[in-house]
Protein backbone atom coordinates (compact mmCIF):
# COMPACT_ATOMS: atom_id res chain seq x y z
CA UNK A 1 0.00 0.00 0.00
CA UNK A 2 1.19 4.05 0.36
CA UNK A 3 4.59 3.47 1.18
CA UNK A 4 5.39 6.88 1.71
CA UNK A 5 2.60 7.55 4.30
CA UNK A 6 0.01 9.54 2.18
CA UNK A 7 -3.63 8.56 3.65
CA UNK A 8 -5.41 5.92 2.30
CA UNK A 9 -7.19 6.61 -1.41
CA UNK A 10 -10.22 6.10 0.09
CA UNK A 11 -9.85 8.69 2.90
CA UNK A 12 -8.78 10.71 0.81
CA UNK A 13 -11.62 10.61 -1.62
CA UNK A 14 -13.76 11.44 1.77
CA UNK A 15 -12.36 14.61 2.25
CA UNK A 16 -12.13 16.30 -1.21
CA UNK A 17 -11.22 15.68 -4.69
CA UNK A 18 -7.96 13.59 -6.24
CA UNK A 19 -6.59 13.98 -9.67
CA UNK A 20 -6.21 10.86 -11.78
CA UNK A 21 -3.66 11.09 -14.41
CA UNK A 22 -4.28 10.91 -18.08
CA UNK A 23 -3.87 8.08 -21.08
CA UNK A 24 -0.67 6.37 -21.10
CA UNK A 25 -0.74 5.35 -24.58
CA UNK A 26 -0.58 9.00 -25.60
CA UNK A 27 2.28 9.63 -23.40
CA UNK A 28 4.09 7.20 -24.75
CA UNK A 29 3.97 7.87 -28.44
CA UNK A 30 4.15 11.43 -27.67
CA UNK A 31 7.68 10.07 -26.32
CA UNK A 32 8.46 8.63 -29.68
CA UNK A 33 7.35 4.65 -29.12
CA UNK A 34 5.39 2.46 -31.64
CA UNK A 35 2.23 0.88 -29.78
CA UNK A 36 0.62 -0.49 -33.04
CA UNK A 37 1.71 -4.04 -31.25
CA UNK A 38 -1.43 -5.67 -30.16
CA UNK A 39 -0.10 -5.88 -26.33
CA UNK A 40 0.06 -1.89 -26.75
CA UNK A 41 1.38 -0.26 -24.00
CA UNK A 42 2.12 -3.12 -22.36
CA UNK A 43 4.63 -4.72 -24.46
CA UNK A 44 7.26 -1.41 -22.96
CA UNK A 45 6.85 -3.57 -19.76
CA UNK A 46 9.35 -5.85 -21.41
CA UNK A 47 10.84 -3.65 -24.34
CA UNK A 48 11.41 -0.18 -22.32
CA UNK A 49 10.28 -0.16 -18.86
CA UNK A 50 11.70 3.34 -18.22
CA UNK A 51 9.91 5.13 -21.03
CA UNK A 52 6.37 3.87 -18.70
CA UNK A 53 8.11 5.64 -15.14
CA UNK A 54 8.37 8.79 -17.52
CA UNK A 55 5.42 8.77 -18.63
CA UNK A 56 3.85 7.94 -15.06
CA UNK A 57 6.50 10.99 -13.47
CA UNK A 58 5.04 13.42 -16.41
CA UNK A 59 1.73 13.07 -14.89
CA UNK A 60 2.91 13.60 -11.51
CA UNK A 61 4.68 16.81 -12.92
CA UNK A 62 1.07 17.82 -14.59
CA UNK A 63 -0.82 17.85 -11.06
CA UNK A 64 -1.81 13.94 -10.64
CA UNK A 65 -2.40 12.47 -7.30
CA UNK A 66 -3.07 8.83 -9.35
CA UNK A 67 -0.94 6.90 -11.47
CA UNK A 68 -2.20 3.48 -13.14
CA UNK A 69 -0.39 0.90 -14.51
CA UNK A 70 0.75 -0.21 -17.84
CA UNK A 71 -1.59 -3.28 -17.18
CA UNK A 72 -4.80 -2.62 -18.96
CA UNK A 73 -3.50 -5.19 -22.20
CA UNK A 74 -1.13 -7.21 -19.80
CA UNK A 75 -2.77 -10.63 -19.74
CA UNK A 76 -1.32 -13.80 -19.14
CA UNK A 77 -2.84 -14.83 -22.16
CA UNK A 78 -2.07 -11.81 -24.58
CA UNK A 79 1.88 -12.58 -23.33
CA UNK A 80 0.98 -15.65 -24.04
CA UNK A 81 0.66 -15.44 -27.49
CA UNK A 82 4.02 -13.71 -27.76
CA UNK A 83 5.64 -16.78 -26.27
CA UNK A 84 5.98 -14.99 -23.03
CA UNK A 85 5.80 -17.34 -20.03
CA UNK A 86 3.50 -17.37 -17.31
CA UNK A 87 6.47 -16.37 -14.73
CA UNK A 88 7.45 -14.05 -16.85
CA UNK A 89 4.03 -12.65 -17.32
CA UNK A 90 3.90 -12.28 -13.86
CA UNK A 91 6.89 -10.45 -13.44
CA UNK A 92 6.01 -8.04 -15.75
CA UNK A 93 2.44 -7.41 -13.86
CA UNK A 94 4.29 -6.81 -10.93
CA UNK A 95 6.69 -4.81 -12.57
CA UNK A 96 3.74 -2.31 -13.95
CA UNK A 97 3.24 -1.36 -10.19
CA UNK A 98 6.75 -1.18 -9.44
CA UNK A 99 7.45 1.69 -12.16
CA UNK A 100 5.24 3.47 -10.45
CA UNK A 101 5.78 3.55 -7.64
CA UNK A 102 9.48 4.58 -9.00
CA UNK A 103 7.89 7.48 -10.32
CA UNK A 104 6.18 8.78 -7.29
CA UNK A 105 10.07 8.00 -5.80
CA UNK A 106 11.26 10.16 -8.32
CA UNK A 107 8.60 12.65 -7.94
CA UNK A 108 9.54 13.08 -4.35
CA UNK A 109 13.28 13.68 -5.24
CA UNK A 110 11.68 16.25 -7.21
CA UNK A 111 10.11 18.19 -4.72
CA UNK A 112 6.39 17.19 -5.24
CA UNK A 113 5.00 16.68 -1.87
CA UNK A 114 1.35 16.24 -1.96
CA UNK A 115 -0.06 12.46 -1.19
CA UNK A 116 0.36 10.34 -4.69
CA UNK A 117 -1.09 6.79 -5.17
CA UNK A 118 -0.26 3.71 -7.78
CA UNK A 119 -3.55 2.47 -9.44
CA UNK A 120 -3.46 -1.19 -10.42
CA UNK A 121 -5.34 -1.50 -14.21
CA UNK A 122 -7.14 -4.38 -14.78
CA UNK A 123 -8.48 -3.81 -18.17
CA UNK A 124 -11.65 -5.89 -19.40
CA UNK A 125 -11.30 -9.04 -21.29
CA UNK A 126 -12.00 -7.30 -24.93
CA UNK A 127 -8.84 -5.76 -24.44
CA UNK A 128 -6.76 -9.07 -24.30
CA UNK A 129 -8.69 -9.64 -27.98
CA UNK A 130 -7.32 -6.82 -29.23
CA UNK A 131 -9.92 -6.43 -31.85
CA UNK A 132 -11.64 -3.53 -30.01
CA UNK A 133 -14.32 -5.32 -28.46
CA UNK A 134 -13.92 -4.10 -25.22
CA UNK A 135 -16.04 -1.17 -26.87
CA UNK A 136 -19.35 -3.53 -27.23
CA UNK A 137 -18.71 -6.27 -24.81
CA UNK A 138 -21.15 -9.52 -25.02
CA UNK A 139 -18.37 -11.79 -25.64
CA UNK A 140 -20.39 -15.10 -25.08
CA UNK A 141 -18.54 -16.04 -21.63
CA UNK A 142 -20.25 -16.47 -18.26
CA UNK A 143 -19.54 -14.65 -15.45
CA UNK A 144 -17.61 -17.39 -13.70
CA UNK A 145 -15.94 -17.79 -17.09
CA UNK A 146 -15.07 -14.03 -17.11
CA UNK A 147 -13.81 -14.61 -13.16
CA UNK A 148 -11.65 -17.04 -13.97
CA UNK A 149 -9.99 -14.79 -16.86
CA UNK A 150 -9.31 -11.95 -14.48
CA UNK A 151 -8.34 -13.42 -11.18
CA UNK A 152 -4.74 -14.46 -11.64
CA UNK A 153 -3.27 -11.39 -12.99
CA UNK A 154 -5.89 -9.47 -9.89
CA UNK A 155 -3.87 -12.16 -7.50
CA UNK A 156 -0.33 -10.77 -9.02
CA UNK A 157 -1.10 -7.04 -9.24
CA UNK A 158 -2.48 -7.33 -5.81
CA UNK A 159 0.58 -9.08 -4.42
CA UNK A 160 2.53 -6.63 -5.80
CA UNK A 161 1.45 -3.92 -3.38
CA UNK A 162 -1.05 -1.08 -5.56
CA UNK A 163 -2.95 1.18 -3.40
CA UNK A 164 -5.73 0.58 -5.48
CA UNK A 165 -6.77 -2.11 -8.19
CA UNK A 166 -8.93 -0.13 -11.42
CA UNK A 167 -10.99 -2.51 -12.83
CA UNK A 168 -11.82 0.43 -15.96
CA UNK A 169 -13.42 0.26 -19.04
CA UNK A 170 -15.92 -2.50 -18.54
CA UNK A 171 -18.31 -2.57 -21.82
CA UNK A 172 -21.09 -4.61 -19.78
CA UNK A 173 -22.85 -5.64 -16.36
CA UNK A 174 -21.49 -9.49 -16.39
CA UNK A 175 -17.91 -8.61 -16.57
CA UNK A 176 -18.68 -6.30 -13.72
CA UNK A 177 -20.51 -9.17 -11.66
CA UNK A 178 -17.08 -10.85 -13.06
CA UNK A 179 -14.60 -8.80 -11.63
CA UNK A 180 -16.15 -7.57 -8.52
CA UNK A 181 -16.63 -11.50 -7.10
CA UNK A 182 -12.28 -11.09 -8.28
CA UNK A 183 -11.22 -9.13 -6.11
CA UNK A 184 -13.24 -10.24 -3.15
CA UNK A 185 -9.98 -11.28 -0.26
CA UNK A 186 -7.60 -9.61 -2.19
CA UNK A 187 -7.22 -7.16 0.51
CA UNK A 188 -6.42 -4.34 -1.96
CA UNK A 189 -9.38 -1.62 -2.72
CA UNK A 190 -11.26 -1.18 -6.00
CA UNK A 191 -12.76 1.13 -8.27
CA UNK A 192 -15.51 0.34 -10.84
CA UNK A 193 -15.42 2.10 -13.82
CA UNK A 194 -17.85 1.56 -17.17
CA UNK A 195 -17.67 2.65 -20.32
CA UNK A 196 -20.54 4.16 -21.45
CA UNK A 197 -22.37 5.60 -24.46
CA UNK A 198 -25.69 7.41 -24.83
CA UNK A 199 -26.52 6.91 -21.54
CA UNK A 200 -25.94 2.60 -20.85
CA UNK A 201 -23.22 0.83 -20.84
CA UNK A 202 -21.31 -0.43 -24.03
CA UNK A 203 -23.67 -3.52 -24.33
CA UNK A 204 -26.57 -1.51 -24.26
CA UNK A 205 -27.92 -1.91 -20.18
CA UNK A 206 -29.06 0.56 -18.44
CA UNK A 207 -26.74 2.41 -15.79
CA UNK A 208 -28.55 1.63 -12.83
CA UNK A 209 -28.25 -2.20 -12.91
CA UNK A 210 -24.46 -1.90 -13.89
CA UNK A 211 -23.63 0.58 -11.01
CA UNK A 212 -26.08 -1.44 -8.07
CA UNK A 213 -23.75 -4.68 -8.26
CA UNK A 214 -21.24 -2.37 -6.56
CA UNK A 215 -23.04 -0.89 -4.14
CA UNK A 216 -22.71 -3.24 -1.32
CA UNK A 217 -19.45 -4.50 -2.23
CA UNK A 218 -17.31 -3.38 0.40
CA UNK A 219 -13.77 -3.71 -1.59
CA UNK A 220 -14.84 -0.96 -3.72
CA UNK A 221 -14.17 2.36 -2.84
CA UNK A 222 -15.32 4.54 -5.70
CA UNK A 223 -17.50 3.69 -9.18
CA UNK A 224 -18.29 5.55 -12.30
CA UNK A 225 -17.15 5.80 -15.71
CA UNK A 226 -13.49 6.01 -18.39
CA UNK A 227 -12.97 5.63 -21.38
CA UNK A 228 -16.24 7.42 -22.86
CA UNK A 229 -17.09 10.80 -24.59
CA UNK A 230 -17.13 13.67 -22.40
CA UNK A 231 -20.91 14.55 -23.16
CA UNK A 232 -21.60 10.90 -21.83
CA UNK A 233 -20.30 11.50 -17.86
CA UNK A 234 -22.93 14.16 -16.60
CA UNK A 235 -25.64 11.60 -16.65
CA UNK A 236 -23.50 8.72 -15.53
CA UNK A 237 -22.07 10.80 -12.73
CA UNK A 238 -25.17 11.48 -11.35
CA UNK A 239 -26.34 7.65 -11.74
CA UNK A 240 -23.51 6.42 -9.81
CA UNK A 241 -23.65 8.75 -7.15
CA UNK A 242 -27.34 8.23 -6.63
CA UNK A 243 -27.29 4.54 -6.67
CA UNK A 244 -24.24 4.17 -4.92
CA UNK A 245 -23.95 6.47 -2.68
CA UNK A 246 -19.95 6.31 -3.32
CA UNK A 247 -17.46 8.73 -4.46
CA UNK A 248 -17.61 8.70 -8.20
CA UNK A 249 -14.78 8.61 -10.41
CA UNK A 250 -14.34 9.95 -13.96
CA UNK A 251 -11.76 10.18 -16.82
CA UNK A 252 -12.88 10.32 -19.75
CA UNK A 253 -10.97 9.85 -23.68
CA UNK A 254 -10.68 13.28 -25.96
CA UNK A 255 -13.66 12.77 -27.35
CA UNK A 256 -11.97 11.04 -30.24
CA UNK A 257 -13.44 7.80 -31.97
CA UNK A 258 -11.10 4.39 -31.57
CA UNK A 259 -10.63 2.58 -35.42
CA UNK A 260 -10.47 -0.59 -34.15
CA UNK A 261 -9.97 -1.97 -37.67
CA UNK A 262 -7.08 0.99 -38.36
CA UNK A 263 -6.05 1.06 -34.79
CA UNK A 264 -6.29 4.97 -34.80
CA UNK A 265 -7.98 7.62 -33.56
CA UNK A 266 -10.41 9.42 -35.58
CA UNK A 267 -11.90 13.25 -35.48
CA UNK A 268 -11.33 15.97 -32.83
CA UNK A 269 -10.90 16.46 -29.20
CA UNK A 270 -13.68 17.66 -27.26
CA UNK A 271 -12.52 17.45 -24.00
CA UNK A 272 -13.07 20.91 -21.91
CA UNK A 273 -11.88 21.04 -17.98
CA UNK A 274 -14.51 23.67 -17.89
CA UNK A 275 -16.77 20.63 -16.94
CA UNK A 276 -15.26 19.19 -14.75
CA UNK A 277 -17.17 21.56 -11.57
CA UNK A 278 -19.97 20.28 -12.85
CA UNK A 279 -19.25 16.81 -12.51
CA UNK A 280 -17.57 17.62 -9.22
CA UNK A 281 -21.03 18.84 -8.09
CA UNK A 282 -22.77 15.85 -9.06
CA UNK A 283 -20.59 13.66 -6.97
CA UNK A 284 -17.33 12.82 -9.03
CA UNK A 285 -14.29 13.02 -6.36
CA UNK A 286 -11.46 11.20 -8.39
CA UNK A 287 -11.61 12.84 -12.09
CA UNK A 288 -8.87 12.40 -15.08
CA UNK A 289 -8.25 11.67 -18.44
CA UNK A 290 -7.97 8.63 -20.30
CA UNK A 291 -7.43 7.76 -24.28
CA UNK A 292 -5.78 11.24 -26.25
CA UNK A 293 -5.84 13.41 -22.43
CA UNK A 294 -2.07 14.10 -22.11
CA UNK A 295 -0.53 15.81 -19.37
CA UNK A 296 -1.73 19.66 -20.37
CA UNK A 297 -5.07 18.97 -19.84
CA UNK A 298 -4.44 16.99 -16.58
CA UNK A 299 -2.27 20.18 -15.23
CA UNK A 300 -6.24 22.20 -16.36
CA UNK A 301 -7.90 19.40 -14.04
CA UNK A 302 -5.72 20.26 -10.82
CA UNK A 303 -6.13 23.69 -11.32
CA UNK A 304 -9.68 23.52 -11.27
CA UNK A 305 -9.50 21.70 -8.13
């Protein structure tokens, strides 16, 4: 957990507002690295582990209280498929959290003082496929199927000592069910994020049933949505707040449209920090950026706050 004796995420969320960081992949090729490799950001895990403690430390320089992980694509079956080995695999889970936590070390040699945090990601099962599916969801697996998927690499990252484990992006309500009965015992904290459109989730159900299977689940420590157009949080915000009753959290992409099929992003950004007191007054308390949200707009998000 906090190693460097910030207060708990979840205290923290209690008393005001904590900035999440922004999208990694973004970062990165900003930096100059190819991610059209299916593992994505996760194959500089193995190939340049530094260029992910950068990216985590820009972030940190920006105004982030939150860093997450290199994990979303890291699967034991994605490395898998690049004749990776299941200790090895593991190593490089763990390593995701240990980069950053080297970046909040190098933060502090820097000067930056304010509590920081190390966000597990535990991206949804879609994103293993690589084929963009994590946008619709409905893959034809059960929820104990789905359970079974995500609870060794939730066992690794957990072991490996996050303050917080971000189960984001989740396109539907049985890969919730599926990852909330995951990290039950894990003894690390949760958040629940969705990704949304028009007002359901990516499958097509409405908000309320997706956000209620977290609302007695004690691991969990904030819900909401990622990963989503902008114009698609105020609703969702107030959802999860309402049917909660937990802090909400929020980052969502530029606005941008994902080609799966050209594995690009398509038309302009329309992400505005000028909404993000709104969504603070409807309940979010942990509020980023994901997918195209680099570290300028994240530095506009902790100066609203």
């Amino acid at each position: 957990m906090t190693s460097d004796n910030s207060p708990s995420l979840a205290d923290a969320l209690a008393a005001g507002t904590v900035v999440l960081d922004g999208g990694m992949s973004n970062q990165l090729a900003s930096a100059g690295h190819d991610l059209s490799d299916e593992l994505w950001s996760a194959r500089l895990l193995a190939d340049h582990p530094d260029a992910v403690s950068d990216a985590h430390l820009a972030y940190f320089r920006a105004g982030a209280d939150v860093a997450i992980t290199a994990s979303y694509q890291a699967t034991f079956e994605g490395f898998g498929k690049r004749g990776i080995s299941h200790e090895e695999a593991a190593r490089l889970l763990a390593l995701s959290v240990a980069l950053g936590r080297d970046a909040v070390r190098r933060a502090r040699a820097e000067g930056i003082v304010r509590p920081l945090w190390v966000a597990a990601s535990v991206g949804p099962y879609g994103a293993m496929l690589a084929d963009g599916s994590e946008y619709r969801g409905r893959y034809g697996l059960s929820v104990g199927e789905l359970e079974r998927f995500h609870r060794p690499r939730l066992e690794v990252l957990a072991a490996a000592g996050p303050d917080v484990l971000a189960l984001e992006t989740v396109p539907d309500v049985d890969e919730g069910a599926a990852l909330l009965r995951a990290v039950r015992g894990l003894g690390v904290p949760a958040w629940l994020s969705y990704s949304v459109a028009g007002g359901r989730t990516r499958a097509g159900q409405p908000l309320e049933e997706a956000f209620a299977l977290a609302a007695e689940v004690d691991e969990v420590i904030a819900v909401g949505v990622n990963c989503c157009a902008p114009e698609d949080v105020d609703h969702a915000v107030e959802v999860a707040a309402r049917v909660t009753g937990k802090p909400v959290v929020v980052y969502p992409n530029s606005g941008e449209v994902w080609d799966a099929e050209a594995r690009a992003w398509t038309g302009r950004s329309l992400f505005d920090t000028g909404q993000v007191e709104g969504w603070r007054a409807a309940g979010a308390r942990l509020i980023g950026g994901c997918c195209r949200v680099g570290p300028e707009a994240i530095a506009g998000i902790a100066r609203v706050v």
